[in-house]
C-alpha atoms as a PDB file:
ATOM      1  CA  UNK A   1       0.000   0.000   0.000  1.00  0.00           C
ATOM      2  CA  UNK A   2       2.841   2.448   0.418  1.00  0.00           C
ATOM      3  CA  UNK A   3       4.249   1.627  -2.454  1.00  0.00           C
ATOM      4  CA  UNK A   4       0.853   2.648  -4.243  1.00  0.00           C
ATOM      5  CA  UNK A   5       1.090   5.981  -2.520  1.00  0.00           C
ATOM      6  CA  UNK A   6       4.333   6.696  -3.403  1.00  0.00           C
ATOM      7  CA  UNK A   7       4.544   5.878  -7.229  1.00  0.00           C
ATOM      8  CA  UNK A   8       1.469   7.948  -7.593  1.00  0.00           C
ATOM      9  CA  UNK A   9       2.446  10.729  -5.848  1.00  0.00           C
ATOM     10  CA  UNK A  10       6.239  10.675  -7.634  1.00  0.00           C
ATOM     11  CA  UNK A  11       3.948  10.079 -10.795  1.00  0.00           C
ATOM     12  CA  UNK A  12       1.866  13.249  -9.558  1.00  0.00           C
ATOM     13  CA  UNK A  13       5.635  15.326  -9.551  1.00  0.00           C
ATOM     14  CA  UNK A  14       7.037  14.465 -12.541  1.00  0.00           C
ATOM     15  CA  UNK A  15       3.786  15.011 -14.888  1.00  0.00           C
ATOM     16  CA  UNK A  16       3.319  18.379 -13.048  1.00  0.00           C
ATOM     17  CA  UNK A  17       7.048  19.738 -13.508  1.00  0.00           C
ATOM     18  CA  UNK A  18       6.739  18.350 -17.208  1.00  0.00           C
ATOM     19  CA  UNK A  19       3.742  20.602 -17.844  1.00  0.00           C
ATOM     20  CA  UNK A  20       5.607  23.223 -15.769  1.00  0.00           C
ATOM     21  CA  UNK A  21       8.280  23.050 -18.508  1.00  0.00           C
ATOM     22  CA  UNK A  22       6.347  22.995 -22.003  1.00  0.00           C
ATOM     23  CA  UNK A  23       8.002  26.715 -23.618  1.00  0.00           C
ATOM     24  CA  UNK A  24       5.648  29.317 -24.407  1.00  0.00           C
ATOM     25  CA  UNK A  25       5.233  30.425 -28.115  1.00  0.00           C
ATOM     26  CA  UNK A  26       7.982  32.601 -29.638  1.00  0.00           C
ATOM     27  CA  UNK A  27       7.525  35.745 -31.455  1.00  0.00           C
ATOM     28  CA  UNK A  28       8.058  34.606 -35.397  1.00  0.00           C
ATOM     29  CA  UNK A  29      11.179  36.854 -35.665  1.00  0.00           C
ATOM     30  CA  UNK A  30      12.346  34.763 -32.484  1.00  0.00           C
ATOM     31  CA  UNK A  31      12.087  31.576 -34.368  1.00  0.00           C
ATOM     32  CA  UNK A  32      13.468  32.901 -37.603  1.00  0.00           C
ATOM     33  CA  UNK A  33      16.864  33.760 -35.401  1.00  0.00           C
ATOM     34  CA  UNK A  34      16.929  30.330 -33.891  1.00  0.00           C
ATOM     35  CA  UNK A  35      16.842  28.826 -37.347  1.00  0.00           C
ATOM     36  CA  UNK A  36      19.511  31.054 -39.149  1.00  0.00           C
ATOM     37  CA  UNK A  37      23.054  29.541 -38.170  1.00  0.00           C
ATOM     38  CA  UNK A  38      25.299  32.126 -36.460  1.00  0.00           C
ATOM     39  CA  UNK A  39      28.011  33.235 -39.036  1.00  0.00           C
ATOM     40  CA  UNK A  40      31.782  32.644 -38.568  1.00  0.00           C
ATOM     41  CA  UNK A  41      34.266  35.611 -38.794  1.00  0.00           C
ATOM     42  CA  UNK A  42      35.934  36.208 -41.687  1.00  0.00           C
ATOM     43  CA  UNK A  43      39.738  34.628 -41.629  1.00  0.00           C
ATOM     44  CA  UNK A  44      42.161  37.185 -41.366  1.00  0.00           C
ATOM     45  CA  UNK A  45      43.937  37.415 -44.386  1.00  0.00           C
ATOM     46  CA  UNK A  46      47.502  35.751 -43.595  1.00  0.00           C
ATOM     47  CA  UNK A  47      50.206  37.867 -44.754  1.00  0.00           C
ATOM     48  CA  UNK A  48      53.587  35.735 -46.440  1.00  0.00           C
ATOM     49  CA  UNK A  49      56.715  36.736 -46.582  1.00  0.00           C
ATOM     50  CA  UNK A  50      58.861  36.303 -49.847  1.00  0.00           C
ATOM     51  CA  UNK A  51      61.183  33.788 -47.941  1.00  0.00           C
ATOM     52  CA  UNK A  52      57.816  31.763 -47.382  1.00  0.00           C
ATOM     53  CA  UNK A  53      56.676  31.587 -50.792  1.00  0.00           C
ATOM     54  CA  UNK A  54      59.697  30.454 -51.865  1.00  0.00           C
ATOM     55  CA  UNK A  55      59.877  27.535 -49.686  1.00  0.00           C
ATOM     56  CA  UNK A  56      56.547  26.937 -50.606  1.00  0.00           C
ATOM     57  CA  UNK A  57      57.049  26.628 -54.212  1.00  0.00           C
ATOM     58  CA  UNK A  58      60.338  24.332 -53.410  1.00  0.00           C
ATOM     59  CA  UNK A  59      57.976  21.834 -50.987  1.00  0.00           C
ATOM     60  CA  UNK A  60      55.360  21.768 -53.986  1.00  0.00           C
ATOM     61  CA  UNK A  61      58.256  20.827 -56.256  1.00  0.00           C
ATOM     62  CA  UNK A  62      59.598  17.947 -54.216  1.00  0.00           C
ATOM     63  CA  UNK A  63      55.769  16.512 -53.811  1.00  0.00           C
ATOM     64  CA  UNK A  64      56.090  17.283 -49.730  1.00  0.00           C
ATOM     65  CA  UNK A  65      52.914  17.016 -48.056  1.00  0.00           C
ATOM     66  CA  UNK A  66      52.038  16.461 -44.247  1.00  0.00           C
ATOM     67  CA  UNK A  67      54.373  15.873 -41.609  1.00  0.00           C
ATOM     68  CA  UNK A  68      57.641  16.448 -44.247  1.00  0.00           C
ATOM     69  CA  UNK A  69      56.029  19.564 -45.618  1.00  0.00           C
ATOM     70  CA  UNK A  70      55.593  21.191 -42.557  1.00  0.00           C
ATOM     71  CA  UNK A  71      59.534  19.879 -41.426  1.00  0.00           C
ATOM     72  CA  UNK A  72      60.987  21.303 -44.599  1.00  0.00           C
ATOM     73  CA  UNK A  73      59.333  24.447 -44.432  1.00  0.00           C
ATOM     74  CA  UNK A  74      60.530  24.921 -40.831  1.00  0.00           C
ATOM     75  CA  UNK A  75      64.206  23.887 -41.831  1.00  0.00           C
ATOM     76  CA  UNK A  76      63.721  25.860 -45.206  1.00  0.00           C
ATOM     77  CA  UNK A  77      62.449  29.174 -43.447  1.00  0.00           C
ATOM     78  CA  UNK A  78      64.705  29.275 -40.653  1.00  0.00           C
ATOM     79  CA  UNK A  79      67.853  28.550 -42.970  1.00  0.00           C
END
């Protein structure tokens, strides 16, 4: 019998706090905001230096990509 009581009152809470926590109705121009992704900032534009592009153009020759690339360029910049 106590058992009885208790599932229906913890039966009783739960229904009442979900009808507690249905959301009202948005304005329309409230639901057209949450539907339009947020837009990303523009990149900053990154600025190369001379020595850069060169070692650039030498890694592109050789076929370098990945792990290499990014070695050689280090090597090739700081040289």
């Amino acid at each position: 019998m106590q058992y009885r009581i208790t599932a229906l009152v913890t039966a009783a809470l739960i229904g009442s706090t979900a009808i507690a926590q249905t959301p009202s109705f948005a304005p329309t121009s409230q639901v057209a905001a949450a539907r339009t992704p947020p837009t990303k900032p523009a990149k900053a534009a990154v600025v190369r230096t001379a020595k850069s592009l060169d070692c650039s153009k030498q890694a592109d020759a050789k076929g370098l990509h990945g792990k290499p690339r990014k070695s050689f360029m280090s090597s090739c910049k700081h040289a």
